[in-house]
Protein backbone atom coordinates (compact mmCIF):
# COMPACT_ATOMS: atom_id res chain seq x y z
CA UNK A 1 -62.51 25.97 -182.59
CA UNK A 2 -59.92 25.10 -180.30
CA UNK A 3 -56.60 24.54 -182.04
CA UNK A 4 -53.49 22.29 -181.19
CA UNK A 5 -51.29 25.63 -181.41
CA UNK A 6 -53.98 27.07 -178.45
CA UNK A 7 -53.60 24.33 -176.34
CA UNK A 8 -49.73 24.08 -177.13
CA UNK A 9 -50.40 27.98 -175.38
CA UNK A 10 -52.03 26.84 -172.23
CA UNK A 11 -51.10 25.36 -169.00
CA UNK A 12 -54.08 22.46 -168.49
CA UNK A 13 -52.93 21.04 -165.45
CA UNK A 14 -50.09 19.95 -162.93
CA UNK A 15 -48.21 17.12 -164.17
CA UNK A 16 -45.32 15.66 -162.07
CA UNK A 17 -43.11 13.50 -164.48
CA UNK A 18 -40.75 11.42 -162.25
CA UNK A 19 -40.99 7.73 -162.40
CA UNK A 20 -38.22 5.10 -161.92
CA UNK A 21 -37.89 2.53 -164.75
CA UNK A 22 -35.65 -0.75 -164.16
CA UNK A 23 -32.46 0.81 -163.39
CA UNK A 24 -32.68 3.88 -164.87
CA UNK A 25 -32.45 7.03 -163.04
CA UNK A 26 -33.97 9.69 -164.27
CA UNK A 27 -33.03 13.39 -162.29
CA UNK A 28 -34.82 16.75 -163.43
CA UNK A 29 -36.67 19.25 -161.94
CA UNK A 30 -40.63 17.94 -162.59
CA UNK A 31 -42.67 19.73 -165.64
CA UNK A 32 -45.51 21.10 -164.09
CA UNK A 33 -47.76 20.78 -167.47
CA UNK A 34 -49.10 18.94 -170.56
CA UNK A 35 -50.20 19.64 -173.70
CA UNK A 36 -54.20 17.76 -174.75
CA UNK A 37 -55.04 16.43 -178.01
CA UNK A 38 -58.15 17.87 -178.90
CA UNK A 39 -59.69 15.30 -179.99
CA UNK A 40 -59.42 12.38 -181.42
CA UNK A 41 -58.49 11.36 -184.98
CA UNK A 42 -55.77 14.65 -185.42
CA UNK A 43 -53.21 14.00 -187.66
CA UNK A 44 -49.83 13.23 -186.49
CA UNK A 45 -47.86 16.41 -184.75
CA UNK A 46 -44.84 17.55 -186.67
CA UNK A 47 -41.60 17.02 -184.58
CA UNK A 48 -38.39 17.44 -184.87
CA UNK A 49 -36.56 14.68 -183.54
CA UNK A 50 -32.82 15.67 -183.36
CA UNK A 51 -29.85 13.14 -183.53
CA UNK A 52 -28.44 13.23 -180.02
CA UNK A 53 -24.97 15.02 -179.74
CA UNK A 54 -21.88 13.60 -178.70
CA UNK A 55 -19.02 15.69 -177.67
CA UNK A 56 -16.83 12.10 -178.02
CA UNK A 57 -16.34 10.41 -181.52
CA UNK A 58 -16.15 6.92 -179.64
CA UNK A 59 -19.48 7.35 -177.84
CA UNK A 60 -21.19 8.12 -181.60
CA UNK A 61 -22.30 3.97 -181.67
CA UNK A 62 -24.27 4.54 -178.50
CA UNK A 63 -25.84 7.50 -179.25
CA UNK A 64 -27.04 6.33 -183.02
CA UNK A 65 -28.46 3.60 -180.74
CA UNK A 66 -30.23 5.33 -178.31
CA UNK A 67 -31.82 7.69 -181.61
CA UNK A 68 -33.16 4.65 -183.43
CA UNK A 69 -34.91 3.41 -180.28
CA UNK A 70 -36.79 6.69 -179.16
CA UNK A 71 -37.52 7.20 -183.50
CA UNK A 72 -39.08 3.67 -183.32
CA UNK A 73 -40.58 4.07 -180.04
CA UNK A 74 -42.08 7.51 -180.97
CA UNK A 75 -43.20 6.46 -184.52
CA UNK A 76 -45.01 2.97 -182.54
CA UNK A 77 -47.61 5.36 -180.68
CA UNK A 78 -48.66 6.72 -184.23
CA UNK A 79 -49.02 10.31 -182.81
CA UNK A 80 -45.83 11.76 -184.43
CA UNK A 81 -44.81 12.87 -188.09
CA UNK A 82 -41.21 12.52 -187.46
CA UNK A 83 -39.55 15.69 -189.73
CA UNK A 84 -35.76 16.02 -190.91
CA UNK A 85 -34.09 18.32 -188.47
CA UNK A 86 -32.84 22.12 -190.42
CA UNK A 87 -28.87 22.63 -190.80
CA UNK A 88 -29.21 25.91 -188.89
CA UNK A 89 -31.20 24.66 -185.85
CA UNK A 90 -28.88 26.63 -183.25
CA UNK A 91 -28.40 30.23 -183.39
CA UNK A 92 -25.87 30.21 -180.92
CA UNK A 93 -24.94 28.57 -177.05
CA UNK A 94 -22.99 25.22 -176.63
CA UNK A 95 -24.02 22.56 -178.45
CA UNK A 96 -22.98 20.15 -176.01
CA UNK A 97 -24.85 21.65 -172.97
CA UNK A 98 -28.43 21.53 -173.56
CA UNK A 99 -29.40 24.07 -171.03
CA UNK A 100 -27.11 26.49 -172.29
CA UNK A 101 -27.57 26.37 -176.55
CA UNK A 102 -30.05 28.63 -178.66
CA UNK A 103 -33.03 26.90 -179.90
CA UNK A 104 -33.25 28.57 -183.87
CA UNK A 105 -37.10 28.38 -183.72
CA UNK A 106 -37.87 30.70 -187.02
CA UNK A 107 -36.04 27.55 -188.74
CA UNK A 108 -38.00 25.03 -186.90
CA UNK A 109 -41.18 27.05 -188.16
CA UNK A 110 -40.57 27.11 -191.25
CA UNK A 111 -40.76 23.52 -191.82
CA UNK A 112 -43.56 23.25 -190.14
CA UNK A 113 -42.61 21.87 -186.80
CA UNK A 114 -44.84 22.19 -183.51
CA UNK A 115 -42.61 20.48 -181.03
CA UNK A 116 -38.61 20.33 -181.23
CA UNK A 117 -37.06 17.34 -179.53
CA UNK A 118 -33.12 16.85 -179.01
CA UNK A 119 -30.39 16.01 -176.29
CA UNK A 120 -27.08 15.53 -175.59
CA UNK A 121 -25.39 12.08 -174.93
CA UNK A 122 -22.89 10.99 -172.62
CA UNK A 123 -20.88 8.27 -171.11
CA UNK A 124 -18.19 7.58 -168.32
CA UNK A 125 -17.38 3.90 -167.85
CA UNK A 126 -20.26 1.93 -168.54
CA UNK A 127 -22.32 4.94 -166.87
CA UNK A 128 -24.57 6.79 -169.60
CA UNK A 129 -26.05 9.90 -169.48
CA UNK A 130 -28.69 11.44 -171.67
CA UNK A 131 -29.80 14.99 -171.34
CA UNK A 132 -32.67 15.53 -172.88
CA UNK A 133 -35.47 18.46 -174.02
CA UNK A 134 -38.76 19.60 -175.40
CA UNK A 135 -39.97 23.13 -176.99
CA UNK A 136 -42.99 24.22 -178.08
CA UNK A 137 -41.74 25.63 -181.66
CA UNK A 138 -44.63 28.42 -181.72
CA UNK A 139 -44.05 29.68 -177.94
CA UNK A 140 -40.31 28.48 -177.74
CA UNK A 141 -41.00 28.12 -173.96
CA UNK A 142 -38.84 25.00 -172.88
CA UNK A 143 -41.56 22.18 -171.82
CA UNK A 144 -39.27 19.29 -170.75
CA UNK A 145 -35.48 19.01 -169.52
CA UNK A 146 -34.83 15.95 -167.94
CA UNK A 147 -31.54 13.60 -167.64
CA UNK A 148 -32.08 9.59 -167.56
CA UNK A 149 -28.80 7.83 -166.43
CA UNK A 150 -28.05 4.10 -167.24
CA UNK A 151 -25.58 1.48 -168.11
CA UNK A 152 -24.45 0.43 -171.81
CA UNK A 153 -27.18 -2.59 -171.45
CA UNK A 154 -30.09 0.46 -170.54
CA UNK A 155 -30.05 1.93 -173.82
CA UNK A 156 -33.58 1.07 -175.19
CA UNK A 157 -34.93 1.53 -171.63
CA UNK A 158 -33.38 5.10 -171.65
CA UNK A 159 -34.80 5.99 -175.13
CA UNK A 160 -38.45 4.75 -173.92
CA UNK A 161 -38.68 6.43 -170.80
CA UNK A 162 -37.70 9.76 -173.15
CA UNK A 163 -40.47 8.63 -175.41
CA UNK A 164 -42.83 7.98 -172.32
CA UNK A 165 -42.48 10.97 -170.50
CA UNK A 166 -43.13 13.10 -174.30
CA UNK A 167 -46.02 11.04 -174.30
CA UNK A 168 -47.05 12.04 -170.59
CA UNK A 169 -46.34 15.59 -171.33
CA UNK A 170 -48.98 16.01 -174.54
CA UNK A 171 -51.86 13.31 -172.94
CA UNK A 172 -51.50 13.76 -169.19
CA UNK A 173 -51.65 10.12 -168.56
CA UNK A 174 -48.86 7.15 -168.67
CA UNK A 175 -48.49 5.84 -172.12
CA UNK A 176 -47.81 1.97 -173.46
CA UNK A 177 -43.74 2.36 -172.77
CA UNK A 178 -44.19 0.59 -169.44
CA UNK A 179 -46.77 -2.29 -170.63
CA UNK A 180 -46.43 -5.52 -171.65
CA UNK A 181 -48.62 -8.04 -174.07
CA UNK A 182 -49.66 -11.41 -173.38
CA UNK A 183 -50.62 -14.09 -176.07
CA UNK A 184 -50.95 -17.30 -177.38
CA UNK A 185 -48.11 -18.40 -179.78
CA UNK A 186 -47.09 -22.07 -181.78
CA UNK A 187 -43.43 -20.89 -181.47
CA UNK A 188 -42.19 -23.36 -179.72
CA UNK A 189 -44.39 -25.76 -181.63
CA UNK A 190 -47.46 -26.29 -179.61
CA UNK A 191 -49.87 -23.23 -178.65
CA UNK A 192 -47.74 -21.29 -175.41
CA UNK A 193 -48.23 -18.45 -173.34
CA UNK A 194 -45.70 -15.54 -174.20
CA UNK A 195 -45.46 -12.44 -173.04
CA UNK A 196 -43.43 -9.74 -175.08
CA UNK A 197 -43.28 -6.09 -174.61
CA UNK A 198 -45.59 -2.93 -175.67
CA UNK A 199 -43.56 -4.07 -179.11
CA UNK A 200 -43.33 -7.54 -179.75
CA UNK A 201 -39.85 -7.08 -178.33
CA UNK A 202 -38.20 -9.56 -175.73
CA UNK A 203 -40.96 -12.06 -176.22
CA UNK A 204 -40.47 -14.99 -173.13
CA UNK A 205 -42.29 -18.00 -173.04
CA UNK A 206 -44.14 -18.50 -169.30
CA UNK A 207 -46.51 -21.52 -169.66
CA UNK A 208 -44.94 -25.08 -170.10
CA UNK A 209 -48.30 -27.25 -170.61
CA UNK A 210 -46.43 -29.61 -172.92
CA UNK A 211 -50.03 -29.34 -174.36
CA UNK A 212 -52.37 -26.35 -174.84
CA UNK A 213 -52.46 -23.10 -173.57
CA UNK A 214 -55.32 -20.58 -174.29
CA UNK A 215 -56.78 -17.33 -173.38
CA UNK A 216 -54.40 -15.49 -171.34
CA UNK A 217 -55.89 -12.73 -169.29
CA UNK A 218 -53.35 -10.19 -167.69
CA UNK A 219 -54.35 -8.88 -163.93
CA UNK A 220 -54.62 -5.01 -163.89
CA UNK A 221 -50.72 -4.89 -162.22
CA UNK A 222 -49.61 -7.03 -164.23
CA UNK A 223 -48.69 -9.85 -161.68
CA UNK A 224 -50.74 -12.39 -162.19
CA UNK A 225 -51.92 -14.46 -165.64
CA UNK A 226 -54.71 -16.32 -165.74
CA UNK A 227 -55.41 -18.94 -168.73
CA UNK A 228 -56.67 -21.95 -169.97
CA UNK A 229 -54.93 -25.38 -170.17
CA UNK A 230 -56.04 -28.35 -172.43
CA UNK A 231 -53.78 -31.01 -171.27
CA UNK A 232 -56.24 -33.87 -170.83
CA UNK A 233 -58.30 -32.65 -173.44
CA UNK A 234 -60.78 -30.45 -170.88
CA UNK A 235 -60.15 -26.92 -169.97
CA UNK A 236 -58.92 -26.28 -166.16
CA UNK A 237 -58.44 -22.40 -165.39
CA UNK A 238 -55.34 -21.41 -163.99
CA UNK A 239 -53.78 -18.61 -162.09
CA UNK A 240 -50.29 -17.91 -162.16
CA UNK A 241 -48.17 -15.12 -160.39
CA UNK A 242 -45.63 -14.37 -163.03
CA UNK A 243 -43.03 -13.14 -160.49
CA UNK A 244 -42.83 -16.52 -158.15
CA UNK A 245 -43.88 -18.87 -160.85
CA UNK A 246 -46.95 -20.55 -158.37
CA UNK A 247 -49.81 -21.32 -160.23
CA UNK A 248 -52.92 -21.99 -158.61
CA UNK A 249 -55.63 -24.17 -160.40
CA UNK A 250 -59.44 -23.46 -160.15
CA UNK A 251 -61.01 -26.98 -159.44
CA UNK A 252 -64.75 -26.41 -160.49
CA UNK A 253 -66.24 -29.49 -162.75
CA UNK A 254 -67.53 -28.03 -166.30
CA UNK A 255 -67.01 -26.14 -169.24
CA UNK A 256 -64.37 -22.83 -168.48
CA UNK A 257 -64.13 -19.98 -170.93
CA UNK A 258 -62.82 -16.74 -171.05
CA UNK A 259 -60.90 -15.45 -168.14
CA UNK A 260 -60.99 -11.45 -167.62
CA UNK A 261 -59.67 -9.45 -164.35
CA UNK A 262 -61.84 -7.27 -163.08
CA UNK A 263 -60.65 -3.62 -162.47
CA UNK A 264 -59.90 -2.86 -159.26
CA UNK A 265 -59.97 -6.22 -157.26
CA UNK A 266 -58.36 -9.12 -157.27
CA UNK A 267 -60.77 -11.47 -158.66
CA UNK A 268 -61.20 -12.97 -162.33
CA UNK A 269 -64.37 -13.29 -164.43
CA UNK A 270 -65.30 -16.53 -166.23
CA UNK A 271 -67.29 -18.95 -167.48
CA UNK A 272 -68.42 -22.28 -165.97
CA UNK A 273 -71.01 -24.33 -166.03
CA UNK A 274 -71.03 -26.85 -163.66
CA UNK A 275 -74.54 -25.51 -162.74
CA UNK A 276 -76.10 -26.51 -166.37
CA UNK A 277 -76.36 -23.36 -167.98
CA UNK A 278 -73.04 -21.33 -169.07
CA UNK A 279 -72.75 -18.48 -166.90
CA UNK A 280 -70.18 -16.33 -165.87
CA UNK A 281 -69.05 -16.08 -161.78
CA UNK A 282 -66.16 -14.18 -159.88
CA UNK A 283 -63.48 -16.05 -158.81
CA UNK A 284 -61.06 -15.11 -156.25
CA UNK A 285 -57.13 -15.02 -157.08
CA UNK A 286 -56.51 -18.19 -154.51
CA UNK A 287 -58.90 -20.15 -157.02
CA UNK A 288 -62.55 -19.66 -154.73
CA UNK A 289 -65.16 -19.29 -156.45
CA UNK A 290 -66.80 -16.10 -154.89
CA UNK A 291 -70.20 -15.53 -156.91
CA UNK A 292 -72.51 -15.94 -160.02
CA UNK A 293 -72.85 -12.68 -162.13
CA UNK A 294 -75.13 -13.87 -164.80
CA UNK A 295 -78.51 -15.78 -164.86
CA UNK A 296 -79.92 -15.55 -167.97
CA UNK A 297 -81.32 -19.10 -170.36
CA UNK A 298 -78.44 -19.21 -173.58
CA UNK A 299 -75.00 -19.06 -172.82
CA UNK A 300 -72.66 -16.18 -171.29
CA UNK A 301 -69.29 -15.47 -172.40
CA UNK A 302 -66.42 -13.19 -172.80
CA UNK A 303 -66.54 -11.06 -170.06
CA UNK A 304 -64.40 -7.97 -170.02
CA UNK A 305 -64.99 -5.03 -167.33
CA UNK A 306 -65.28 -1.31 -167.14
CA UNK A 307 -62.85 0.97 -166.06
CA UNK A 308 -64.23 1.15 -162.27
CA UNK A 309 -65.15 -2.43 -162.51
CA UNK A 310 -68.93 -1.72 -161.95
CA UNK A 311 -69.68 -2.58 -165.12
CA UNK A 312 -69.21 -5.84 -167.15
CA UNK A 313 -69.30 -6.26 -171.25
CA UNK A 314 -70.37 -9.90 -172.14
CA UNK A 315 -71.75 -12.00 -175.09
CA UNK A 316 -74.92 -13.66 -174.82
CA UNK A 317 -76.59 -15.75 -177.00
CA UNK A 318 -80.45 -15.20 -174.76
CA UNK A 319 -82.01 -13.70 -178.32
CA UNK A 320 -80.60 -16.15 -180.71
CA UNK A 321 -77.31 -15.06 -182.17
CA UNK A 322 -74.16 -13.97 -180.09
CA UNK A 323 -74.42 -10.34 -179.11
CA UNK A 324 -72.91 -8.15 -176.55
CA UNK A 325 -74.92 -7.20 -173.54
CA UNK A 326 -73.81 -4.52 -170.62
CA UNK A 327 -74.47 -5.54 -166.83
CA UNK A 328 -74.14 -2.73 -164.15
CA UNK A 329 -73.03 -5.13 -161.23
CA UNK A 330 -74.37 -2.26 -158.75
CA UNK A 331 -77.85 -2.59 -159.72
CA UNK A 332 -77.83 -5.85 -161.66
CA UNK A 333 -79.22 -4.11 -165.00
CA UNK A 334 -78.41 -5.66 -167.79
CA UNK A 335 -79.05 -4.42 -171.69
CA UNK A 336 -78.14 -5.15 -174.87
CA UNK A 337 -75.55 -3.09 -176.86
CA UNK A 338 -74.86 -4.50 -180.20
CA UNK A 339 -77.80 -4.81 -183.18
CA UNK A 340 -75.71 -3.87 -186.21
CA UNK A 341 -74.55 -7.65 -187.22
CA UNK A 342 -75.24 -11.35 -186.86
CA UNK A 343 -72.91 -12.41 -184.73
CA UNK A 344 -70.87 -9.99 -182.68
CA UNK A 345 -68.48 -11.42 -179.68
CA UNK A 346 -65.05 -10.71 -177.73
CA UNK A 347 -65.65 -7.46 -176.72
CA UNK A 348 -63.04 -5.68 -175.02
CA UNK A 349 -63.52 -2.40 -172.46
CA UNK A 350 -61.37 0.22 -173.02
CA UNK A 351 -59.55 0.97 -169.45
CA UNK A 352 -59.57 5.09 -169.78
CA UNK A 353 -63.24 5.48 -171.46
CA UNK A 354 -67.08 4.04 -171.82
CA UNK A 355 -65.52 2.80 -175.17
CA UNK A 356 -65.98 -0.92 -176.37
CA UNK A 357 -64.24 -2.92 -179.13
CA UNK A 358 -65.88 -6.25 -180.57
CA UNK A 359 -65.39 -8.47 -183.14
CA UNK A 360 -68.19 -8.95 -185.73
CA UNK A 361 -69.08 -11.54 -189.07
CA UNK A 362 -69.66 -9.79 -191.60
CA UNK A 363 -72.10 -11.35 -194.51
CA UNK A 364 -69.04 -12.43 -196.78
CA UNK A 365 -67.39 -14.07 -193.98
CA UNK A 366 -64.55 -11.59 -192.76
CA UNK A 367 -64.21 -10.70 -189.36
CA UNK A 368 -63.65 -6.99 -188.80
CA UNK A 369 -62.81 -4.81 -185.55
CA UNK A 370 -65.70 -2.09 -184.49
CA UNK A 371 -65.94 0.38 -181.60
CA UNK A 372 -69.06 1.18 -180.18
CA UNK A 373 -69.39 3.50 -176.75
CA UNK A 374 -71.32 1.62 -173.87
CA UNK A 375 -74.38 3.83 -174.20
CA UNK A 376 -74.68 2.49 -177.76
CA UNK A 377 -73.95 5.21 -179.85
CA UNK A 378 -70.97 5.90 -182.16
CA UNK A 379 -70.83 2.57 -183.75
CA UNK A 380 -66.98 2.72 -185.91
CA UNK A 381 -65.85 0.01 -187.63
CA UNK A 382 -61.84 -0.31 -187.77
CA UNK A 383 -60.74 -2.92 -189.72
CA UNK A 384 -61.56 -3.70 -193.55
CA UNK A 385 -61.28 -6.12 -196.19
CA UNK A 386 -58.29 -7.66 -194.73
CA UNK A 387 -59.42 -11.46 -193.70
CA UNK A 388 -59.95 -12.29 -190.14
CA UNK A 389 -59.44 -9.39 -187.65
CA UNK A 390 -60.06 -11.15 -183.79
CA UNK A 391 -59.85 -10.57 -180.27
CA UNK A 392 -59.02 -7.06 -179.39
CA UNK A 393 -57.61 -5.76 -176.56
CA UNK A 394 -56.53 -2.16 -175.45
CA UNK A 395 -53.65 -0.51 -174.20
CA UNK A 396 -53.19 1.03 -171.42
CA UNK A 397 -54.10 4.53 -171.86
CA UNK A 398 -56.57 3.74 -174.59
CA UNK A 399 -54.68 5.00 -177.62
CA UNK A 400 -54.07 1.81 -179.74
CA UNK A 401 -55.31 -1.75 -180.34
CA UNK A 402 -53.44 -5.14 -180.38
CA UNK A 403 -55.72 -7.69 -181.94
CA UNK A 404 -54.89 -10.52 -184.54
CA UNK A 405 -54.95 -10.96 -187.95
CA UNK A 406 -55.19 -13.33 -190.93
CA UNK A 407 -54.39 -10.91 -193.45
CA UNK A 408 -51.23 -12.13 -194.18
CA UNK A 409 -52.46 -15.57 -194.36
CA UNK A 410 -51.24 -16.94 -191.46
CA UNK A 411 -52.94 -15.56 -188.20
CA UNK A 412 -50.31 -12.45 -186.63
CA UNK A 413 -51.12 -10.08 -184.05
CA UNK A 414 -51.45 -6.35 -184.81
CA UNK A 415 -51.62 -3.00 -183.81
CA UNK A 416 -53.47 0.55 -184.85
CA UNK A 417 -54.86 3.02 -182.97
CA UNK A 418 -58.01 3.46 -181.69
CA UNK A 419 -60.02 4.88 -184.83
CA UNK A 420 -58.31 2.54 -186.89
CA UNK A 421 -54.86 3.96 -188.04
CA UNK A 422 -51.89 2.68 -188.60
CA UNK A 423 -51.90 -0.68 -188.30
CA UNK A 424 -49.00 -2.17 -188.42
CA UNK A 425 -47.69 -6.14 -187.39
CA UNK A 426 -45.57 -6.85 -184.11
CA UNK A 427 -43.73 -9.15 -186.26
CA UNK A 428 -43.45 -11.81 -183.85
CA UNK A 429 -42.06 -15.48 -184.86
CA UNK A 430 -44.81 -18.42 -185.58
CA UNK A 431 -48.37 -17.49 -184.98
CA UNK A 432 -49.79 -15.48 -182.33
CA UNK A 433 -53.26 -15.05 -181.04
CA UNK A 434 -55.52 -13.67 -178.70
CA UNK A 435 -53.67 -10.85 -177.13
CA UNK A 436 -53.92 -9.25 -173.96
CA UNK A 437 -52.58 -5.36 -173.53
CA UNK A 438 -51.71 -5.57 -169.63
CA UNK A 439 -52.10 -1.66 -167.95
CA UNK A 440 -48.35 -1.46 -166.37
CA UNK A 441 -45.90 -3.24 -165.14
């Protein structure tokens, strides 16, 4: 069996980590590796986490800053097991130059850590400077050394692109650090559009209906929202690009459910029906409507798209009771891939796998979460005994779960990861619902 320490051993693959975040620059020669899970479902990898240094007494409020937003940040993805750092971590070097001091890896060892963490903070003006880097404890070969430079105001963007290029380093793909989550919320005292961070943090209002707002549906870059407005009482689809505020409003007669972007293209699933029947069509992003994807008697909802967009996940009701059905859009196949349950709807395709998350009624009236891969095996149910568990919707690089919750007894929104653990509430203001993960910004 292949262990994490074997694959800490290993070179898998190239890995450039440079990005640009906001107005952060980040300088360091590139790390030309990562380190693979396994599998999934591991528990949590020990790390050692060390409280930046600070040659400067004065800078010591910035720094204790900057370590509570990469702890958070690291302890949000739910793939750490954040240990106390040893007295004697440095066997010798300058403590103040991370390049130049002496990792003490027997100690780290000996508590049990796999990965040692730490950096060294400084500032100049309102210029700050964070030196940062990452050793395998076992190896003690030096993974990451990178520097991220900022202002004051950058400190929690600084921490997270730390945390996001750890994150790169052990998965090989971006992480949630860059994403953003759209929902429904009675904040400002009818049901808005907000849109918040990977967190719950800097949550902004961006509809104004002075009505209702539904259903928001994040495009795959993250530029445009499409949603559902109930302002004369009737739902009207709209389209809005969230960076020059013009909306464009899809004019079709009829019923309108359930926006979802499709992967890879511009255009947005729904459905309409001002054909008769429910079905779902394509529409374009200027608000055309550019074909019919589903024929079937009953009524077609929900529609949520594989990672290639070839594929579409959708709730039917053709056989009686809502269940979700596949569609290969290629061929024009279509199957059915839930039978465990009554009444199983919202399902929600993960954007890095063939993996699908639902919601299903249970026979005592709780709604609970539950994977299920798109060839119909490996059916995993996620949530339990905790009220009314709804719409779920993925992150980015498939790791976690936002969805909402009545457990509390009002209805939040949540997160866990992706076989079930750790879930945890955003901790938002007023009620949220119906979430949508975007991919990145």
């Amino acid at each position: 069996m292949i262990t994490r320490h074997s694959l800490f051993m290993r070179a898998l693959a190239s890995l450039l980590l440079f990005f640009v975040l906001g107005s952060v620059s980040l300088q360091a020669e590139p790390v030309r590796q990562y380190i693979k899970i396994a599998k999934e479902g591991e528990s949590r990898i020990p790390l050692v986490l060390r409280s930046l240094d600070v040659e400067k007494e004065k800078n010591s409020r910035y720094s204790q800053e900057l370590d509570g937003f990469m702890r958070n940040g690291l302890e949000f993805t739910g793939m750490f097991s954040l240990l106390q750092s040893p007295l004697n971590i440095f066997s010798g070097g300058n403590i103040y130059d991370a390049g130049a001091r002496e990792v003490n890896f027997p100690s780290l060892s000996s508590i049990g850590a796999e990965l040692y963490a730490g950096g060294v903070m400084d500032r100049s003006g309102s210029r700050i400077t964070l030196d940062m880097e990452v050793y395998d404890v076992l190896t003690g070969r030096l993974l990451l050394n990178r520097e991220y430079t900022g202002s004051r105001d950058d400190l929690r963007t600084l921490a997270h692109a730390f945390c996001a290029d750890l994150m790169e380093l052990i998965t090989g793909k971006p992480s949630v650090f860059s994403s953003r989550i759209a929902f429904v919320s009675s904040q400002a005292g009818q049901k808005e559009i907000f849109i918040s961070e990977f967190d719950g943090f800097g949550a902004t209002r961006v509809t104004e209906t002075g009505g209702l707002a539904l259903t928001p549906a994040l495009s795959p870059d993250s530029s445009l929202l499409a949603y559902l407005t109930y302002t004369d009482g009737m739902p009207h689809l709209h389209i809005k690009n969230l960076s020059t505020n013009q909306i464009v409003k899809v004019s079709k007669k009829g019923v309108k459910i359930d926006p979802a972007w499709r992967n890879g293209s511009d255009e947005v699933a729904t459905t309409f029906s001002f054909d008769g029947d429910q079905e779902i069509y394509l529409v374009d992003k200027n608000g055309s409507v550019n074909r019919r994807l589903t024929t079937s008697r009953g009524i077609d909802v929900s529609p949520s798209f594989s990672p290639d967009g070839k594929k579409m996940a959708f709730v039917s009701s053709r056989h009686g009771t809502p269940q979700v059905f596949i569609k290969d859009l290629v061929s024009g196949r279509e199957q059915r891939l839930t039978f465990h349950g009554r009444y199983n709807t919202q399902p929600s395709w993960s954007p890095v796998d063939d993996k699908i998350a639902f919601t299903s009624m249970q026979n005592n009236g709780e709604i609970n979460i539950f994977t299920i891969n798109a060839d119909g095996s490996g059916l995993r149910q996620l949530t339990y005994r905790s009220r009314h568990n709804e719409a779920p919707s993925w992150s980015p690089d498939g790791s976690m779960i936002v969805f909402s919750s009545t457990r509390s007894g009002s209805r939040h929104l949540y997160v866990m990861n992706s076989d079930g653990r750790n879930q945890r509430s955003l901790n938002l203001p007023g009620e949220q619902m119906q979430p949508s993960w975007s991919t990145f910004r």
